[in-house]
Protein backbone atom coordinates (compact mmCIF):
# COMPACT_ATOMS: atom_id res chain seq x y z
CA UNK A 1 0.00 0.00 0.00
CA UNK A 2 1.57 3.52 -0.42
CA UNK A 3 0.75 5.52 1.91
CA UNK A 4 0.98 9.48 1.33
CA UNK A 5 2.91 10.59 4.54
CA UNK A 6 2.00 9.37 7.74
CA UNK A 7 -0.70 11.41 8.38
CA UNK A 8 -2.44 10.55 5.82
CA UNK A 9 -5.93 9.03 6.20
CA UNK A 10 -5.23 5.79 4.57
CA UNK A 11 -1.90 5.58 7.03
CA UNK A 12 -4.06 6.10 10.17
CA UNK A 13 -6.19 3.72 8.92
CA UNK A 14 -3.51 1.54 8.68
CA UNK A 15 -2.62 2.02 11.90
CA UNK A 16 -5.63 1.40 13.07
CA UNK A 17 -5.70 -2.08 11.42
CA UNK A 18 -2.41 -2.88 12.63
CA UNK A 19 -3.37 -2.01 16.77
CA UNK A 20 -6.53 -3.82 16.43
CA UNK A 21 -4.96 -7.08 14.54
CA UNK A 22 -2.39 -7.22 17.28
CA UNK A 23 -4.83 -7.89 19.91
CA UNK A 24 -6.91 -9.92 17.73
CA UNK A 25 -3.74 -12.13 16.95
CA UNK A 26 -3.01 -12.38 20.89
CA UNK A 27 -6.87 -13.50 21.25
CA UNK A 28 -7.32 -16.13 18.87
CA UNK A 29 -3.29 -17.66 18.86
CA UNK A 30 -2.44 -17.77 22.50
CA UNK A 31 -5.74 -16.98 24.57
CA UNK A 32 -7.03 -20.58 24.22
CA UNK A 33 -4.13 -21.82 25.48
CA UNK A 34 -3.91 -19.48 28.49
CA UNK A 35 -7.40 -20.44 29.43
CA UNK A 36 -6.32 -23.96 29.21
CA UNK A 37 -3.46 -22.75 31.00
CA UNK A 38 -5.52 -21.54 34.28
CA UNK A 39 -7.58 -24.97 34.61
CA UNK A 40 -10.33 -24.76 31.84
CA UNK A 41 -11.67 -27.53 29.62
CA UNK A 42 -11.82 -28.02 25.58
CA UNK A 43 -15.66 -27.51 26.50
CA UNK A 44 -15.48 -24.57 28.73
CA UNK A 45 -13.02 -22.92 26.57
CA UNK A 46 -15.40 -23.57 23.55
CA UNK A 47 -18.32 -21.92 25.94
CA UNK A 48 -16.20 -18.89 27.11
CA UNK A 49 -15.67 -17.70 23.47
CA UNK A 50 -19.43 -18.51 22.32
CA UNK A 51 -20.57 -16.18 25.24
CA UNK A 52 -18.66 -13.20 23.75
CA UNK A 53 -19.48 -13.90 20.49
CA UNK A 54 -23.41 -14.42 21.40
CA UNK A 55 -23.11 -10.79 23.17
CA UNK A 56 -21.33 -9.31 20.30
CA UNK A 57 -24.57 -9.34 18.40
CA UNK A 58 -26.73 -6.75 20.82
CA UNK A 59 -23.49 -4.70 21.12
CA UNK A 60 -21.99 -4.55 17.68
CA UNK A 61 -25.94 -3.93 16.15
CA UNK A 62 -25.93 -1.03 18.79
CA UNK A 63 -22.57 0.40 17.81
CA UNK A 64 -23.69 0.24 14.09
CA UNK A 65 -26.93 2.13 14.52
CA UNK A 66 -25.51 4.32 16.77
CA UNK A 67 -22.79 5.14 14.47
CA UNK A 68 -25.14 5.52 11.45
CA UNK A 69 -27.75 7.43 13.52
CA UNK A 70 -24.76 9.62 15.30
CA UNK A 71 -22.93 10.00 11.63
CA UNK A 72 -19.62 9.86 13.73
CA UNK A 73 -18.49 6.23 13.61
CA UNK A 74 -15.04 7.15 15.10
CA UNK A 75 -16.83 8.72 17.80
CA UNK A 76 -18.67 5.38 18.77
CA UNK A 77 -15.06 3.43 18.00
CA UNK A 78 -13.01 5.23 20.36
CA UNK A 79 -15.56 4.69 23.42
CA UNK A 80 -15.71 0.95 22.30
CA UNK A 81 -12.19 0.90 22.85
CA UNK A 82 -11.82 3.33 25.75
CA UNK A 83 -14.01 0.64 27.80
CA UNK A 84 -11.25 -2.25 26.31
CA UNK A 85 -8.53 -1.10 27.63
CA UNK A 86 -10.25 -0.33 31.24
CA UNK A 87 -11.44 -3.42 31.39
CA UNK A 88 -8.71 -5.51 29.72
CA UNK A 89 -6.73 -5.35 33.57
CA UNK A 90 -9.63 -6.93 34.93
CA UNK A 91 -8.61 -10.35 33.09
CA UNK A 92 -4.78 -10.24 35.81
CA UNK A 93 -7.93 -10.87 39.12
CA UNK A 94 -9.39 -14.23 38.30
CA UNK A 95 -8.94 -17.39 36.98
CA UNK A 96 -12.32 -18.25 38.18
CA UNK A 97 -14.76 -20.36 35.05
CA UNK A 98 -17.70 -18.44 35.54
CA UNK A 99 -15.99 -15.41 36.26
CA UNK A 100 -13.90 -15.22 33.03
CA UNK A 101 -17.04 -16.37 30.81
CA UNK A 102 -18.54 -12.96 32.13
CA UNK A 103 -15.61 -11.30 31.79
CA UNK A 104 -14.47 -12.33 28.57
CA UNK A 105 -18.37 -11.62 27.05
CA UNK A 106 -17.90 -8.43 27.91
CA UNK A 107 -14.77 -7.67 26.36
CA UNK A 108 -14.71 -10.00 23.80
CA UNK A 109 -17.85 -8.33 22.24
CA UNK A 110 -16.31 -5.07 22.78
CA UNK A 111 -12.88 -6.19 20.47
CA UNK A 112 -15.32 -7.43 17.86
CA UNK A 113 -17.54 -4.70 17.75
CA UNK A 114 -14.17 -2.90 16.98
CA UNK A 115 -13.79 -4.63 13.68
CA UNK A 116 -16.83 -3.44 11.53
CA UNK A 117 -16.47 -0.14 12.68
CA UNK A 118 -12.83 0.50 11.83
CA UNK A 119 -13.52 -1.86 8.22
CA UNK A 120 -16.11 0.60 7.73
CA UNK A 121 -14.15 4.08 8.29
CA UNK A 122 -11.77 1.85 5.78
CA UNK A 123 -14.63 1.98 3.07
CA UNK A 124 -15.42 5.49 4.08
CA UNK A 125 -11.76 5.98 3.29
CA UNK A 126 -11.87 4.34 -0.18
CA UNK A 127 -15.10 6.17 -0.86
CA UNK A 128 -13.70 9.61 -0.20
CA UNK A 129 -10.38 8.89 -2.54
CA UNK A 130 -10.98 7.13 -5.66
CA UNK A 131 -6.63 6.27 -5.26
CA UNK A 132 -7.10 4.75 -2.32
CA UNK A 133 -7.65 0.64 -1.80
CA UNK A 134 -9.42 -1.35 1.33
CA UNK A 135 -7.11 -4.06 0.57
CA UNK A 136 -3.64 -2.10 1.03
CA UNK A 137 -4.67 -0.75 4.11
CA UNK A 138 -6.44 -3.85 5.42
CA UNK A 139 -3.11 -6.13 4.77
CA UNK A 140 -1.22 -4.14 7.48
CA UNK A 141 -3.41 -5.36 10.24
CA UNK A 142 -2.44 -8.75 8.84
CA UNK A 143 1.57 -7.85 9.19
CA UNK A 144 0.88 -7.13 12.68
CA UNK A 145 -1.14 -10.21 12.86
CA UNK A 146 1.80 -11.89 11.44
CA UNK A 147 4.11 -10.52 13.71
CA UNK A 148 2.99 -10.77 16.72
CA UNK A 149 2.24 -14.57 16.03
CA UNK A 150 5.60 -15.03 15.95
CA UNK A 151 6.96 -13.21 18.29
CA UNK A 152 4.26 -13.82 20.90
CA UNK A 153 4.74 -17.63 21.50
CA UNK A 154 8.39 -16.62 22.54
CA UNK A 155 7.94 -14.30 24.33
CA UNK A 156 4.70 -16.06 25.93
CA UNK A 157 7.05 -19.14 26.69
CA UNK A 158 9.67 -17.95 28.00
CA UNK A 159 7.75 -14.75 30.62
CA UNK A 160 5.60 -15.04 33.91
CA UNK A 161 2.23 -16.97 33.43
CA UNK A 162 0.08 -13.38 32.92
CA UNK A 163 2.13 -12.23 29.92
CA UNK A 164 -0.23 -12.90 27.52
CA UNK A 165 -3.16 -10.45 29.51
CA UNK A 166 -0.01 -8.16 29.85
CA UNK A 167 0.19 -7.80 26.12
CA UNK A 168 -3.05 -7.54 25.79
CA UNK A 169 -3.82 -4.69 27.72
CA UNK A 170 -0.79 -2.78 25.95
CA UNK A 171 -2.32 -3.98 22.77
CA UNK A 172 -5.71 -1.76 23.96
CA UNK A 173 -3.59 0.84 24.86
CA UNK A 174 -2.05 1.23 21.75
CA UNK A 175 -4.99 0.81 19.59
CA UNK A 176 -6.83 3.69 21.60
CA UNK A 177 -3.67 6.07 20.58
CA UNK A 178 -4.23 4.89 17.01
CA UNK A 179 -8.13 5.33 16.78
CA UNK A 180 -7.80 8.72 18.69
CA UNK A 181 -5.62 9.64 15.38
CA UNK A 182 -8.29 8.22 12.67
CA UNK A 183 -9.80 10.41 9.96
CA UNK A 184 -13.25 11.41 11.24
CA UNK A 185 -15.40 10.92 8.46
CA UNK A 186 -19.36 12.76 9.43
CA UNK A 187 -21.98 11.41 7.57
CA UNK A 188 -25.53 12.49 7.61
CA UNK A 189 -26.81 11.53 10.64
CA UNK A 190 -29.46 9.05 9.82
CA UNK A 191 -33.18 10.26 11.13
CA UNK A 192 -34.72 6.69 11.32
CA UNK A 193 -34.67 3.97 14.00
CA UNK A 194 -32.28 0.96 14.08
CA UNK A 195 -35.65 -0.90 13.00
CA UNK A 196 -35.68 1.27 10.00
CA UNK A 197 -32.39 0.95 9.05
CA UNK A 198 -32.47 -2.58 9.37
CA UNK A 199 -35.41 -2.88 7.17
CA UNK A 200 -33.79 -0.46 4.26
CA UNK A 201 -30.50 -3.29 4.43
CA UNK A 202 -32.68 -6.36 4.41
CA UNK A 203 -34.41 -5.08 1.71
CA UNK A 204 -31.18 -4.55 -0.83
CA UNK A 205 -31.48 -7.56 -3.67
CA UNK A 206 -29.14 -9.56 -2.74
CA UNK A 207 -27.80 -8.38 0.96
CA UNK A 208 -29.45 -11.41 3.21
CA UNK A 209 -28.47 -14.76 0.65
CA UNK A 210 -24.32 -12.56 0.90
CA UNK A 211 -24.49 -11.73 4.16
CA UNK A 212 -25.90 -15.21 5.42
CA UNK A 213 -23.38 -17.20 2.71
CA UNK A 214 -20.38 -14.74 3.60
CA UNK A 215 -21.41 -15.42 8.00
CA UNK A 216 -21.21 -19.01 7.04
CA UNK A 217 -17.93 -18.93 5.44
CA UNK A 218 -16.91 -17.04 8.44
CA UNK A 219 -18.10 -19.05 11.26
CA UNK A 220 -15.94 -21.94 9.49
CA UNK A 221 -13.16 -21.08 10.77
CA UNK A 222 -14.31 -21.53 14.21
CA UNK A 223 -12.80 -24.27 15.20
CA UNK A 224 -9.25 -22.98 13.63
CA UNK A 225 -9.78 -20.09 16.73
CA UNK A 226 -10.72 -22.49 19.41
CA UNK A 227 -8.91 -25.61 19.22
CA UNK A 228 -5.84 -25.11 16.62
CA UNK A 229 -3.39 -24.43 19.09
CA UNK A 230 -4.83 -26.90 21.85
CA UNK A 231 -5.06 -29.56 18.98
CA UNK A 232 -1.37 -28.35 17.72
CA UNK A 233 -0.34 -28.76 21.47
CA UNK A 234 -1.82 -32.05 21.71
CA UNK A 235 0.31 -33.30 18.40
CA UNK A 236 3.30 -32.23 20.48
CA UNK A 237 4.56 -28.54 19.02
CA UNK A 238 5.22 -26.31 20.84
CA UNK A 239 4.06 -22.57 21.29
CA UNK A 240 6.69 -21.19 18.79
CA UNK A 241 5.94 -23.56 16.45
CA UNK A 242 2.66 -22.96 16.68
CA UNK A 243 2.89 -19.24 15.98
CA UNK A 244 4.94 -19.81 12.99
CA UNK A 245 1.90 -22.34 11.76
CA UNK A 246 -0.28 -19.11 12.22
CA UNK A 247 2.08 -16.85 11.16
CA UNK A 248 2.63 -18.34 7.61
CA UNK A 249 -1.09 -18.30 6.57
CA UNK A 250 -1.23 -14.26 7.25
CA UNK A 251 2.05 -13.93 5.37
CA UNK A 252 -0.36 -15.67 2.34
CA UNK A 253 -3.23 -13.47 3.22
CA UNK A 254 -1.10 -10.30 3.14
CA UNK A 255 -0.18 -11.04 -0.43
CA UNK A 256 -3.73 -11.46 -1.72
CA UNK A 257 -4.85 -8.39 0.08
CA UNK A 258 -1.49 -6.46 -1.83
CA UNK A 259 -3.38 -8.12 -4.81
CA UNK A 260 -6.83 -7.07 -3.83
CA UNK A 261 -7.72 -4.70 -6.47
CA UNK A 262 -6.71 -7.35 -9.67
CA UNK A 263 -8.56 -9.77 -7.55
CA UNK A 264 -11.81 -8.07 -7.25
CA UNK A 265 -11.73 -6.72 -10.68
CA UNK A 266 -11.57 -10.64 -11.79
CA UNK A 267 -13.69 -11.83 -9.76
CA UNK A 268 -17.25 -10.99 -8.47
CA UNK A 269 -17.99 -11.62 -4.62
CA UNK A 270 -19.78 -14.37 -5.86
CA UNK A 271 -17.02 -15.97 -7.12
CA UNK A 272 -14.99 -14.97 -4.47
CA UNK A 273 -16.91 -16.67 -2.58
CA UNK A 274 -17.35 -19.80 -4.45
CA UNK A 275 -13.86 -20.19 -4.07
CA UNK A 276 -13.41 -19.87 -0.04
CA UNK A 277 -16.10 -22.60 0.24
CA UNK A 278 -14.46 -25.46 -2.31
CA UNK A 279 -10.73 -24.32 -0.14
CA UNK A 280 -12.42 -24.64 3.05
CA UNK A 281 -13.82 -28.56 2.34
CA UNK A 282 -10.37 -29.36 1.64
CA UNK A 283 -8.50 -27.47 4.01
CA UNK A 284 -10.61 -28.62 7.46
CA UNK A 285 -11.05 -31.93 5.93
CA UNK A 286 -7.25 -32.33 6.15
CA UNK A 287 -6.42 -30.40 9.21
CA UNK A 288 -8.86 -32.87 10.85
CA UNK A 289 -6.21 -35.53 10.32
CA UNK A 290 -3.25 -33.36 9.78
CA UNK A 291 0.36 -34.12 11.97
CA UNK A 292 2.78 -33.75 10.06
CA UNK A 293 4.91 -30.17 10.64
CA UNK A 294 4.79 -29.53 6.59
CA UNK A 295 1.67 -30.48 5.71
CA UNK A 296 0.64 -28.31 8.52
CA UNK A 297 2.43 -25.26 7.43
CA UNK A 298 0.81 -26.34 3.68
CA UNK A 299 -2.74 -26.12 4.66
CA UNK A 300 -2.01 -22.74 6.71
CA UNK A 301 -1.32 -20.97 3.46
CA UNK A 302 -4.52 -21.83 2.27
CA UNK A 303 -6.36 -19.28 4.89
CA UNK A 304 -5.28 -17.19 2.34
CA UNK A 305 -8.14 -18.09 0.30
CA UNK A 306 -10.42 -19.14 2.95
CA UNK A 307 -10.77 -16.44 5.13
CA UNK A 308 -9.13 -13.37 2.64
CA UNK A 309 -11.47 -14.05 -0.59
CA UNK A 310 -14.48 -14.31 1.79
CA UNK A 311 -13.42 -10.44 3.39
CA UNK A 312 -13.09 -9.19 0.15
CA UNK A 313 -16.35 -10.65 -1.27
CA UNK A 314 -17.93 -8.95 1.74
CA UNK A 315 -16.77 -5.63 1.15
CA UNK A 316 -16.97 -5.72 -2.30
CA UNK A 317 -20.54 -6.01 -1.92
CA UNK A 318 -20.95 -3.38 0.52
CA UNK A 319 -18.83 -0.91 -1.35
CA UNK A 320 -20.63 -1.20 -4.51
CA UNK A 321 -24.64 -2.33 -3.19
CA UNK A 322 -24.78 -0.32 0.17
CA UNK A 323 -25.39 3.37 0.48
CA UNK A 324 -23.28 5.20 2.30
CA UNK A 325 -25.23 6.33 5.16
CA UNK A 326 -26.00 2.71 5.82
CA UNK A 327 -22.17 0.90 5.98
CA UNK A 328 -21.66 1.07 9.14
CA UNK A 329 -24.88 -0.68 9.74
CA UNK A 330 -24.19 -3.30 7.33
CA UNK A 331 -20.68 -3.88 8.36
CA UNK A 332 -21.46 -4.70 12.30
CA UNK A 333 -24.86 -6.19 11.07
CA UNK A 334 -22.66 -8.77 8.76
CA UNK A 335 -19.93 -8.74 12.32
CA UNK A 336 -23.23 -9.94 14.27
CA UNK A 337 -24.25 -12.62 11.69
CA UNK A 338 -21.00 -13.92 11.41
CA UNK A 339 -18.75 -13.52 14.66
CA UNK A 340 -21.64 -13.05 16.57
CA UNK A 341 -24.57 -15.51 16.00
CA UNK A 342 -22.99 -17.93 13.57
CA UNK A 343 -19.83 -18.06 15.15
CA UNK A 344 -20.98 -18.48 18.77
CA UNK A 345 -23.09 -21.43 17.58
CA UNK A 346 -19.61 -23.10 15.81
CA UNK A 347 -17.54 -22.37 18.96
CA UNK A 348 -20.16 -23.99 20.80
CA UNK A 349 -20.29 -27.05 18.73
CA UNK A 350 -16.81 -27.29 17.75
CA UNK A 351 -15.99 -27.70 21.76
CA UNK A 352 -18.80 -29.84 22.49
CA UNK A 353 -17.85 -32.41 19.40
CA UNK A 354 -14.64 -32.00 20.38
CA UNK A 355 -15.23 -34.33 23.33
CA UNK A 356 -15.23 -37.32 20.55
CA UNK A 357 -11.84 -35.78 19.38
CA UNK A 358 -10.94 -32.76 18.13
CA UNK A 359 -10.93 -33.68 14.94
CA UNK A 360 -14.78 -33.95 14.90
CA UNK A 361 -14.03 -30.05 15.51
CA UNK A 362 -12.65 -29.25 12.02
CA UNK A 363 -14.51 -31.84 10.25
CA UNK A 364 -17.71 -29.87 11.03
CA UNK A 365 -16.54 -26.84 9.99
CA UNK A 366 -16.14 -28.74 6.36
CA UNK A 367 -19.70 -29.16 6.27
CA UNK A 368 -20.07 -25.43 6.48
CA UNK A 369 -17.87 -24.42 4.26
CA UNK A 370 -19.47 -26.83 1.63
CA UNK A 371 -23.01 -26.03 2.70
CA UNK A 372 -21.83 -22.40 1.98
CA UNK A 373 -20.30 -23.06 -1.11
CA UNK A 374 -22.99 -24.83 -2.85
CA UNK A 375 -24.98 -21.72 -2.47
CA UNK A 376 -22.80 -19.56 -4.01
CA UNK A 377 -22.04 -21.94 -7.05
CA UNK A 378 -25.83 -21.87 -7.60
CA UNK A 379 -25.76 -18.25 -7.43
CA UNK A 380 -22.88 -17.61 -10.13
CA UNK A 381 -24.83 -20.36 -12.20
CA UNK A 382 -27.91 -18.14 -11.48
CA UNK A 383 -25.72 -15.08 -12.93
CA UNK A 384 -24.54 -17.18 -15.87
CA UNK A 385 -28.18 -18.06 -16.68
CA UNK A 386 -29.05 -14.07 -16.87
CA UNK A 387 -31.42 -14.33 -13.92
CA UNK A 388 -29.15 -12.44 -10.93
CA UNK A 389 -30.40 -12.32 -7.43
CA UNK A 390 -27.99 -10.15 -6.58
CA UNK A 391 -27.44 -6.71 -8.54
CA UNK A 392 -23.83 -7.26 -8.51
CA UNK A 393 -22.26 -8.39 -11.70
CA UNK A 394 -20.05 -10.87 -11.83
């Protein structure tokens, strides 16, 4: 991405991706683990981060209206993280189940909520400067993702049990510097209810078969978030290992974000689409079975495809189909669907098969990625018969 200076709006953005990723990274690599760490089960860990996600849909739909309804989305972004980092300290007092389900609910959904909101200052970004490209700011959250995967499992390993929250809560800090510095982009503030502006989304051609196919896709990588690294530390490697394993699969997915613009100009979200779902059959089919350190590092790569084509299908869409007053509210409505509702129910289940093996964990999350991916292959078929559900060309 080049960035003009570093004050300008697409490098704050930036910025912005690259604090938030590095919390996110900490979250899904290494806070499994610690929860394992502190006495937890494969189930209770799978309950812990369906709780959050199951509150992330009241919250995040709140933070979207009120962002739409406000027209200041930074506005609601910053408080969202403001009440992250005061909170984030809280995780150093307990290792108590029930306390760290509530705990965790509460600021898990407020970390999630923080991903729509900055993706959509990101689109407001690429709508105010025709030069400017979601996918070359996006891929620096992914370098920091990629970063701190590998350095976190070293210097998780080798500090005092806490190190992880530690990180975290600098993490927060950090990304409430970097959202205090965001462009503030003031839309019209919109005069009608959440109910209203729900009702003007739903009723886009098109926006609930993507944003239910898109969720699906999603919530397939569920297990990957819950019981990679406990399955990875079952198999015998160890942390570092396991943060190069996630490491190398963002160093794919910052390429095809670099990419993003020949990507989406070749291929429709649709497509995109299409494409995530066939990947995803094969790559949680052989996860499921996976040991061996290169196949490992094989299938990795291929969340690349899996999780990047999906994000870019997504905002494709809502770039091109959405109006402008109503992103926000379509980004943390999608956030909901997906992290939220969807997600909570495959964290649930992925932990609760898991008690078979965890195998029974990624194998299920094949089924949704094939369920989703027979929709969207009748949906380009749809577009190559001339009889589009969706006004997006292909």
């Amino acid at each position: 991405m080049t960035l003009h200076g570093l004050h300008s709006p697409s490098a704050r953005v930036a910025a912005a991706f690259g604090a938030l990723f590095w919390i996110i990274c900490l979250s899904t690599t290494f806070f499994p683990a610690w929860l394992s760490a502190i006495g937890l089960t494969t189930a209770q860990v799978g309950i812990v981060l369906a709780v959050a996600a199951w509150l992330k849909v009241p919250v995040t739909l709140l933070a979207g209206s009120a962002a739409d309804r406000l027209g200041r989305r930074k506005l609601v972004l910053v408080l969202a993280v403001g009440l992250l980092a005061i909170g984030m300290p809280l995780l150093l007092l307990t290792h108590d189940f029930v306390l760290i389900c509530i705990l965790w609910a509460i600021l898990g959904a407020l970390l999630s909520t923080c991903v729509p909101l900055t993706d959509s200052i990101g689109v407001a970004t690429v709508q105010s400067d025709a030069d400017t490209n979601y996918g070359r700011m996006r891929l620096w959250g992914s370098v920091s993702f990629l970063v701190c995967s590998l350095a976190g499992g070293w210097v998780i390993r080798g500090g005092p049990a806490d190190t992880l929250v530690w990180l975290m809560i600098g993490g927060a800090i950090l990304l409430l510097w970097a959202c205090l510095r965001l462009p503030d982009y003031r839309v019209q503030a919109v005069s009608t209810g959440g109910f209203e502006a729900l009702q003007s989304l739903l009723a886009l051609p098109g926006f609930v078969v993507t944003l239910l196919v898109a969720a699906t896709l999603m919530a397939s990588h569920a297990a990957l978030y819950s019981m990679a690294t406990l399955h990875w530390l079952a198999l015998g490697h160890g942390l570092p290992v396991i943060g190069a394993l996630w490491s190398i699969g963002v160093m794919a997915e910052v390429v095809v974000f670099y990419f993003a613009p020949q990507l989406t100009r070749w291929l429709g979200p649709w497509q995109l689409m299409l494409i995530a779902g066939a990947v995803g059959v094969a790559r949680w089919s052989a996860t499921a079975f996976a040991s061996d350190l290169v196949i490992l590092f094989c299938l990795q790569l291929l969340h690349s495809i899996t999780f990047t084509f999906n994000q870019l299908a997504l905002v494709s869409y809502i770039q091109k189909a959405v109006p402008q007053h109503y992103t926000a509210s379509a980004q943390t409505l999608y956030d909901s669907c997906a992290i939220g509702v969807l997600f909570g129910l495959a964290f649930f289940v992925s932990g609760w098969v898991s008690k078979g093996g965890i195998h029974w964990s990624f194998l299920t999350m094949a089924a949704m990625s094939g369920a989703a991916g027979l929709v969207a292959l009748y949906q380009c078929w749809r577009r190559r018969a001339g009889a589009a559900l969706n006004p997006i060309e292909n």
